[in-house]
N, C-alpha and C. Protein backbone atom coordinates (compact mmCIF):
# COMPACT_ATOMS: atom_id res chain seq x y z
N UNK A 1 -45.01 63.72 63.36
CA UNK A 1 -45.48 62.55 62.64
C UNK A 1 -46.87 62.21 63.18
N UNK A 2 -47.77 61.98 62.00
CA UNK A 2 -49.06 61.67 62.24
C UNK A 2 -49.58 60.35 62.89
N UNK A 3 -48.81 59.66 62.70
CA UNK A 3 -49.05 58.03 62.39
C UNK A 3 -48.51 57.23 63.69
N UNK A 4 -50.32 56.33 64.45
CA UNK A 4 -49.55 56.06 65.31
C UNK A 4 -49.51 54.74 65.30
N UNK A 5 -49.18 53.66 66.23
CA UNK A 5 -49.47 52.21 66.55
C UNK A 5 -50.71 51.80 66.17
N UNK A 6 -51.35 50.61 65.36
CA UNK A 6 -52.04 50.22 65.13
C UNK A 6 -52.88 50.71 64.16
N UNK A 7 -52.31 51.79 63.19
CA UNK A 7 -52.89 52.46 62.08
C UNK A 7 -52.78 51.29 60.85
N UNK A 8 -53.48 51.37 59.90
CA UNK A 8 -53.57 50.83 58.68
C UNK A 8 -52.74 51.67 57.93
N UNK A 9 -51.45 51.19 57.08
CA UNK A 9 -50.73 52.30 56.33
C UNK A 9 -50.69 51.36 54.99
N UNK A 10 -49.97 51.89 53.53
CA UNK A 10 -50.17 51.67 52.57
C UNK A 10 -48.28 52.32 52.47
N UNK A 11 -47.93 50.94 51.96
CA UNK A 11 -46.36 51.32 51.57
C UNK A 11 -46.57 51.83 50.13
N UNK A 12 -45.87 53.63 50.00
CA UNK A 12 -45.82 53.86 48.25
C UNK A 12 -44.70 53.96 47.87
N UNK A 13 -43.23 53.63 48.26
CA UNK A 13 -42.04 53.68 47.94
C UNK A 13 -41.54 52.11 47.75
N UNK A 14 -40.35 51.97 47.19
CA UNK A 14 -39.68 51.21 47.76
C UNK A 14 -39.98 49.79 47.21
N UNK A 15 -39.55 48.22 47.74
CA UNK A 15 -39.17 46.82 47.19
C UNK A 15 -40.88 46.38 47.58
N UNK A 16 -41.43 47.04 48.62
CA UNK A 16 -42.81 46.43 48.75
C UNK A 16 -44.29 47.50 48.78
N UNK A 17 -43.91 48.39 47.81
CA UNK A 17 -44.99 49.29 47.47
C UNK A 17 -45.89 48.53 46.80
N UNK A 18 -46.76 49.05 47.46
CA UNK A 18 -48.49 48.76 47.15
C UNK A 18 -48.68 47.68 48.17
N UNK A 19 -48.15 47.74 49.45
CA UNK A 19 -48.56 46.59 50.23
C UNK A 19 -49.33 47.13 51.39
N UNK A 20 -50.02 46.87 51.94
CA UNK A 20 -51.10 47.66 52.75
C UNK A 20 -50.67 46.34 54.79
N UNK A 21 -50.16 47.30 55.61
CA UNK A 21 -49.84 46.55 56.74
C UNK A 21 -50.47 47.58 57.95
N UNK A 22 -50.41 47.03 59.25
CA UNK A 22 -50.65 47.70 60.43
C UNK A 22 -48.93 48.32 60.93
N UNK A 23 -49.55 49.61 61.46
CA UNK A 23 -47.88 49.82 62.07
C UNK A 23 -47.37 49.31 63.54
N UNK A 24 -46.54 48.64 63.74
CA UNK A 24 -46.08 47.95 64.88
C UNK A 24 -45.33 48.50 66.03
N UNK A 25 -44.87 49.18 65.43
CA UNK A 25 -43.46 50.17 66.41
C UNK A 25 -43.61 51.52 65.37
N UNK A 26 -43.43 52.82 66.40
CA UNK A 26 -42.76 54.02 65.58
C UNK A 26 -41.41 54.21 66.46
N UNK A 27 -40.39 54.69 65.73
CA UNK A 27 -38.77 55.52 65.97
C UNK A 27 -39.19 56.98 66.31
N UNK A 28 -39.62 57.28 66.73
CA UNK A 28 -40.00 59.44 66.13
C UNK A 28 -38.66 59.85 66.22
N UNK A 29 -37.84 59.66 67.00
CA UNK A 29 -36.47 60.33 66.78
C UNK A 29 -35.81 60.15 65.52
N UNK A 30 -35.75 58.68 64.67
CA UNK A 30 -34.84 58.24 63.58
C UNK A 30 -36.06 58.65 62.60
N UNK A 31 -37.65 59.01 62.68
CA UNK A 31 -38.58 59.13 61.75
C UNK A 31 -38.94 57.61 60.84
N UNK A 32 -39.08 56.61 61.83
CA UNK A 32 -38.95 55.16 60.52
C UNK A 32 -40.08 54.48 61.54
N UNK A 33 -40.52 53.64 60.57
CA UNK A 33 -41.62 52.87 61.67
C UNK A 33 -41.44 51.24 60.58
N UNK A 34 -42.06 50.06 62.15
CA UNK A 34 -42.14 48.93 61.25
C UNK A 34 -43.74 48.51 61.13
N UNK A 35 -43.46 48.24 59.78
CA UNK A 35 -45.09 47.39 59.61
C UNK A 35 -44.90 46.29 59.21
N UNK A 36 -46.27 45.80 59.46
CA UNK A 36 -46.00 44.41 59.66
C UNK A 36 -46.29 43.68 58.38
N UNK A 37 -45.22 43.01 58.25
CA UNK A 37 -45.20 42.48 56.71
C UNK A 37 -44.62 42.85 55.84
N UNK A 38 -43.80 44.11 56.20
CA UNK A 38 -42.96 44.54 55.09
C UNK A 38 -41.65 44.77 55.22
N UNK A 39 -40.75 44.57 54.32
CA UNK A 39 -39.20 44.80 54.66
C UNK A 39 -38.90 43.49 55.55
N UNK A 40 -38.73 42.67 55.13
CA UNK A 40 -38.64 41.63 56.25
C UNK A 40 -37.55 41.01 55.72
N UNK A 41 -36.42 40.75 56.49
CA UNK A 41 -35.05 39.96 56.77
C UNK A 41 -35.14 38.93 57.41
N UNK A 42 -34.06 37.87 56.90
CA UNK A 42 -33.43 36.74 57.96
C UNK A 42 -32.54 37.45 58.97
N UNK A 43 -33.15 37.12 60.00
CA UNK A 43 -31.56 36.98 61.12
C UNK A 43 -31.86 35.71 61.31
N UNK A 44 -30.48 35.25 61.38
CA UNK A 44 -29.43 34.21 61.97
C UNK A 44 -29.54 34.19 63.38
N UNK A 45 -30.11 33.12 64.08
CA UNK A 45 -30.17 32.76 65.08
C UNK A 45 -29.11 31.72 65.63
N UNK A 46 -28.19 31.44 66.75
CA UNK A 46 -27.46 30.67 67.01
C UNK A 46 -28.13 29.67 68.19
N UNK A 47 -28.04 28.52 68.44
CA UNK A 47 -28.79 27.62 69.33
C UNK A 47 -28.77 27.91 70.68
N UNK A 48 -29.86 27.91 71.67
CA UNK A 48 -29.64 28.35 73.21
C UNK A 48 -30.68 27.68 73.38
N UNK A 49 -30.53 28.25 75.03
CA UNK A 49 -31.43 27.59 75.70
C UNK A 49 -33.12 27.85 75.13
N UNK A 50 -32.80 29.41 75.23
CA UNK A 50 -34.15 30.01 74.98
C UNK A 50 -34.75 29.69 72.83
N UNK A 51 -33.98 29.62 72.43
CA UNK A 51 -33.94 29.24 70.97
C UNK A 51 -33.05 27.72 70.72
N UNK A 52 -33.81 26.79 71.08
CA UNK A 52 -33.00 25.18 71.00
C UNK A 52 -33.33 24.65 69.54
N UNK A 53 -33.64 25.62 68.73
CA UNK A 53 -34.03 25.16 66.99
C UNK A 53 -32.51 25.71 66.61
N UNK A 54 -32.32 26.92 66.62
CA UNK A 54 -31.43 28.00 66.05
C UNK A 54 -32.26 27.72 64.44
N UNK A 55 -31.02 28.68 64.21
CA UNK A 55 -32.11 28.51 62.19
C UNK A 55 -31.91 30.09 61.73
N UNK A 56 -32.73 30.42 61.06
CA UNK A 56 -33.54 31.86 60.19
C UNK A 56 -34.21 32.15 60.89
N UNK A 57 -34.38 33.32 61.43
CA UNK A 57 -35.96 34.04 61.84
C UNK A 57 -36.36 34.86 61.34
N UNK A 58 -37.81 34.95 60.02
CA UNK A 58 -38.25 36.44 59.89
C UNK A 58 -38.67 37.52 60.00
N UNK A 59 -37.99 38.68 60.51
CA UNK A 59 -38.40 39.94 61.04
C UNK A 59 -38.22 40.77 60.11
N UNK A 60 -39.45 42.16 60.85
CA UNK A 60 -39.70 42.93 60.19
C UNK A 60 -38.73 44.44 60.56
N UNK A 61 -38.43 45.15 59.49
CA UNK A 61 -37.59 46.14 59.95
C UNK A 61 -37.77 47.49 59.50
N UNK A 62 -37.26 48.38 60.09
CA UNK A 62 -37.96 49.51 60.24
C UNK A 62 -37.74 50.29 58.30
N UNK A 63 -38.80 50.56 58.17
CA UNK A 63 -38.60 51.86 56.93
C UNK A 63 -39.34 53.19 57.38
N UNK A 64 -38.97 54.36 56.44
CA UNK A 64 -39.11 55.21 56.56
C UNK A 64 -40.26 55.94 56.67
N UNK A 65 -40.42 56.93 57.66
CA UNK A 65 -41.98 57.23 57.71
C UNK A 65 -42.86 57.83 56.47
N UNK A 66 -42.08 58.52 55.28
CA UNK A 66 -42.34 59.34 54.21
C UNK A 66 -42.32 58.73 53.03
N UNK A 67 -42.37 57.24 53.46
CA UNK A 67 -42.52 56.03 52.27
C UNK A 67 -44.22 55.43 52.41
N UNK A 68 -45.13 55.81 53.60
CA UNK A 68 -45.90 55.36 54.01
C UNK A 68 -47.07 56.20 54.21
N UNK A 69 -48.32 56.03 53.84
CA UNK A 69 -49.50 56.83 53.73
C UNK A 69 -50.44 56.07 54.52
N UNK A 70 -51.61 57.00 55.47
CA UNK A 70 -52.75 56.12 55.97
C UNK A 70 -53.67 55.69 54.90
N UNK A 71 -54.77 54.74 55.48
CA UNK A 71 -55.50 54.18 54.62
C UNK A 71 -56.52 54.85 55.31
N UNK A 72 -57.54 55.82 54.40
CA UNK A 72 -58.81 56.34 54.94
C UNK A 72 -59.74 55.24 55.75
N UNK A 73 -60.02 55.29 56.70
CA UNK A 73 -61.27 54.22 57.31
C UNK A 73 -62.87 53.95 56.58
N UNK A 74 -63.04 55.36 55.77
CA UNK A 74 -64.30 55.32 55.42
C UNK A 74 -63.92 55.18 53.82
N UNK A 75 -63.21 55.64 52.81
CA UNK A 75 -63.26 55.10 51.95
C UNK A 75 -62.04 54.20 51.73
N UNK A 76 -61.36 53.50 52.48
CA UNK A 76 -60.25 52.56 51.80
C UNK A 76 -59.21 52.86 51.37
N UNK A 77 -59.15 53.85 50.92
CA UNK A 77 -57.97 54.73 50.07
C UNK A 77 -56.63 55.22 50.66
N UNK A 78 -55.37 55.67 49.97
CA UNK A 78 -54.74 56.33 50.62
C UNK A 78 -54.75 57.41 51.12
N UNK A 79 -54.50 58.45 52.07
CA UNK A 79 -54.71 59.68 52.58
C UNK A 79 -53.60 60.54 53.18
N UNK A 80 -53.73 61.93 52.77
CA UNK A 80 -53.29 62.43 54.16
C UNK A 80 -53.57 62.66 55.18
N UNK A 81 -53.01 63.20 56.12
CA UNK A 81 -53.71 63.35 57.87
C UNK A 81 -53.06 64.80 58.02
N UNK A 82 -54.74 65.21 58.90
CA UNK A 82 -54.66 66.30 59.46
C UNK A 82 -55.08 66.54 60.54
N UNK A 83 -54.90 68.07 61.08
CA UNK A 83 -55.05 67.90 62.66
C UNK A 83 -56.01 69.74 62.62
N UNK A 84 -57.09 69.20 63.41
CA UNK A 84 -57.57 70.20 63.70
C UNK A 84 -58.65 70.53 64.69
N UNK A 85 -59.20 72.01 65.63
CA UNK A 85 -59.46 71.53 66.53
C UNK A 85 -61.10 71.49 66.43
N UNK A 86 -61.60 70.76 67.52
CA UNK A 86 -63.17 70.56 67.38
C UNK A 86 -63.63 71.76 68.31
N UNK A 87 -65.12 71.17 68.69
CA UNK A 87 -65.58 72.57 69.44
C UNK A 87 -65.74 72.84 70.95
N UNK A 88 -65.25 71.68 71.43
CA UNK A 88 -64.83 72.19 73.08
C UNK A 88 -63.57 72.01 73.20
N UNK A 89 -62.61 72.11 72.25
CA UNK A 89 -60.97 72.68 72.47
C UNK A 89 -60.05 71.22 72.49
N UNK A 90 -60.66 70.23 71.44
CA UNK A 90 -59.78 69.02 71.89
C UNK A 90 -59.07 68.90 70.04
N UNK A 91 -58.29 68.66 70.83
CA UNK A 91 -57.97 67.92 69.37
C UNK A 91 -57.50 67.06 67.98
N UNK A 92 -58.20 66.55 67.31
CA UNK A 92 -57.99 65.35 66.64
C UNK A 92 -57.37 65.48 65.05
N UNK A 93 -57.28 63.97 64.75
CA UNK A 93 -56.28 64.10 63.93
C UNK A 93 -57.86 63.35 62.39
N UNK A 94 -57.55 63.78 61.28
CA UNK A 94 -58.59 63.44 60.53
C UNK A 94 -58.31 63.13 59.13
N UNK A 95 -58.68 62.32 58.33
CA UNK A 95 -58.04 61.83 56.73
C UNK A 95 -58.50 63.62 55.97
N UNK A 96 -57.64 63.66 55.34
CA UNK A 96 -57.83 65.24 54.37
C UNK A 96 -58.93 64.54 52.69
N UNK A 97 -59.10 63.16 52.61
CA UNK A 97 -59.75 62.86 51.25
C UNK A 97 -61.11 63.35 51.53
N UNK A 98 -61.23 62.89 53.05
CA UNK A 98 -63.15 62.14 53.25
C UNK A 98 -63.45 63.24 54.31
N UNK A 99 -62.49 63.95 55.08
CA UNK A 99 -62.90 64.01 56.60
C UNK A 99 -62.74 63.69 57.44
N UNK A 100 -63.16 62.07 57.56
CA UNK A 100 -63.61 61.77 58.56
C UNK A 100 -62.42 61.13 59.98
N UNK A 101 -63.00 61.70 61.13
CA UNK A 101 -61.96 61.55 61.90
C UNK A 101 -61.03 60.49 62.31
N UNK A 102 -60.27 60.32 62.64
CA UNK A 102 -59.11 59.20 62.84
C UNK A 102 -58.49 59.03 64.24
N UNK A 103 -59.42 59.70 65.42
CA UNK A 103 -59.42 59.97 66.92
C UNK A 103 -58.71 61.37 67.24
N UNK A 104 -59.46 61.20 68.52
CA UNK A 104 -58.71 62.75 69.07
C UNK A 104 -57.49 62.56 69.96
N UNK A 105 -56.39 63.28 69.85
CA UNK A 105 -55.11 63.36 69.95
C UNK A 105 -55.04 64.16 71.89
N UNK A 106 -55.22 65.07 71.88
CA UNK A 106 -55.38 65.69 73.35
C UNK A 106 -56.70 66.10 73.56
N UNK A 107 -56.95 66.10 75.40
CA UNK A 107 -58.17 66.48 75.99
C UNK A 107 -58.34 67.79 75.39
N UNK A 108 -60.01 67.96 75.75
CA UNK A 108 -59.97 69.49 75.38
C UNK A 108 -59.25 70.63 76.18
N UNK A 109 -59.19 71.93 76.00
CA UNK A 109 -58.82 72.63 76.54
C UNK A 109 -59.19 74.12 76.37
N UNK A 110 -59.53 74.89 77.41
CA UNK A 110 -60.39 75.89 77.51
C UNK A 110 -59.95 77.10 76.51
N UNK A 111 -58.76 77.37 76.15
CA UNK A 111 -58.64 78.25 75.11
C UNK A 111 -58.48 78.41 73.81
N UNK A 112 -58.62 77.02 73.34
CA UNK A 112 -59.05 77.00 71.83
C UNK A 112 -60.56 76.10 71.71
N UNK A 113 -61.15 76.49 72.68
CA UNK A 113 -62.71 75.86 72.76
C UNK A 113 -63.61 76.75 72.08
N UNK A 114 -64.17 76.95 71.40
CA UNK A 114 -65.37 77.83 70.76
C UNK A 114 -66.64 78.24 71.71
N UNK A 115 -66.60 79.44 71.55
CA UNK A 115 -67.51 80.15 72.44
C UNK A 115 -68.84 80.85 72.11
């Protein structure tokens, strides 16, 4: 999975497609991530010390990672992501519409460095 914390994603599935949120949490094992603002439930809170309102609280809950696309940085849009390496062996992850990069993922490293 491409997609990490603090990415701009674009929900295209689902009760809140076409909603554009930051991602908050990823699952990589279950493949689901939450963004913020979407899919959001009441839980039922009961009165305590630490919660002396009790009530509704709205949270956000996890959907699926293959419901969710990045938003290119340079043109706005939705995108895919790709990964490929640069020229002293590091390598980053980049939108497939525009190019343009989306940070580098690992240090470089001497045997896929260009010579």
């Amino acid at each position: 999975m491409l997609i990490r914390e603090e990415d701009e994603v674009l929900v295209v599935a689902g009760v809140d497609k076409g909603t554009r949120g930051k991602v908050l949490k990823i699952d990589r094992d279950a493949g689901r991530v939450i963004v913020e603002g979407v899919n959001k439930v009441y839980k039922h809170v009961k009165k305590s010390q630490k919660n002396p309102q009790g009530g509704r609280l709205s949270k956000e809950m996890p959907i699926d990672a293959s419901n969710v696309m990045m938003i290119c940085p340079s043109t706005g849009k939705r995108t895919r992501v790709g990964v490929r390496f640069l020229k002293d062996g590091s390598k980053e992850r980049f939108a497939k519409c525009s190019g343009a990069s989306l940070g580098v993922i690992t240090p470089p490293k001497a045997k896929y460095a260009e010579q």
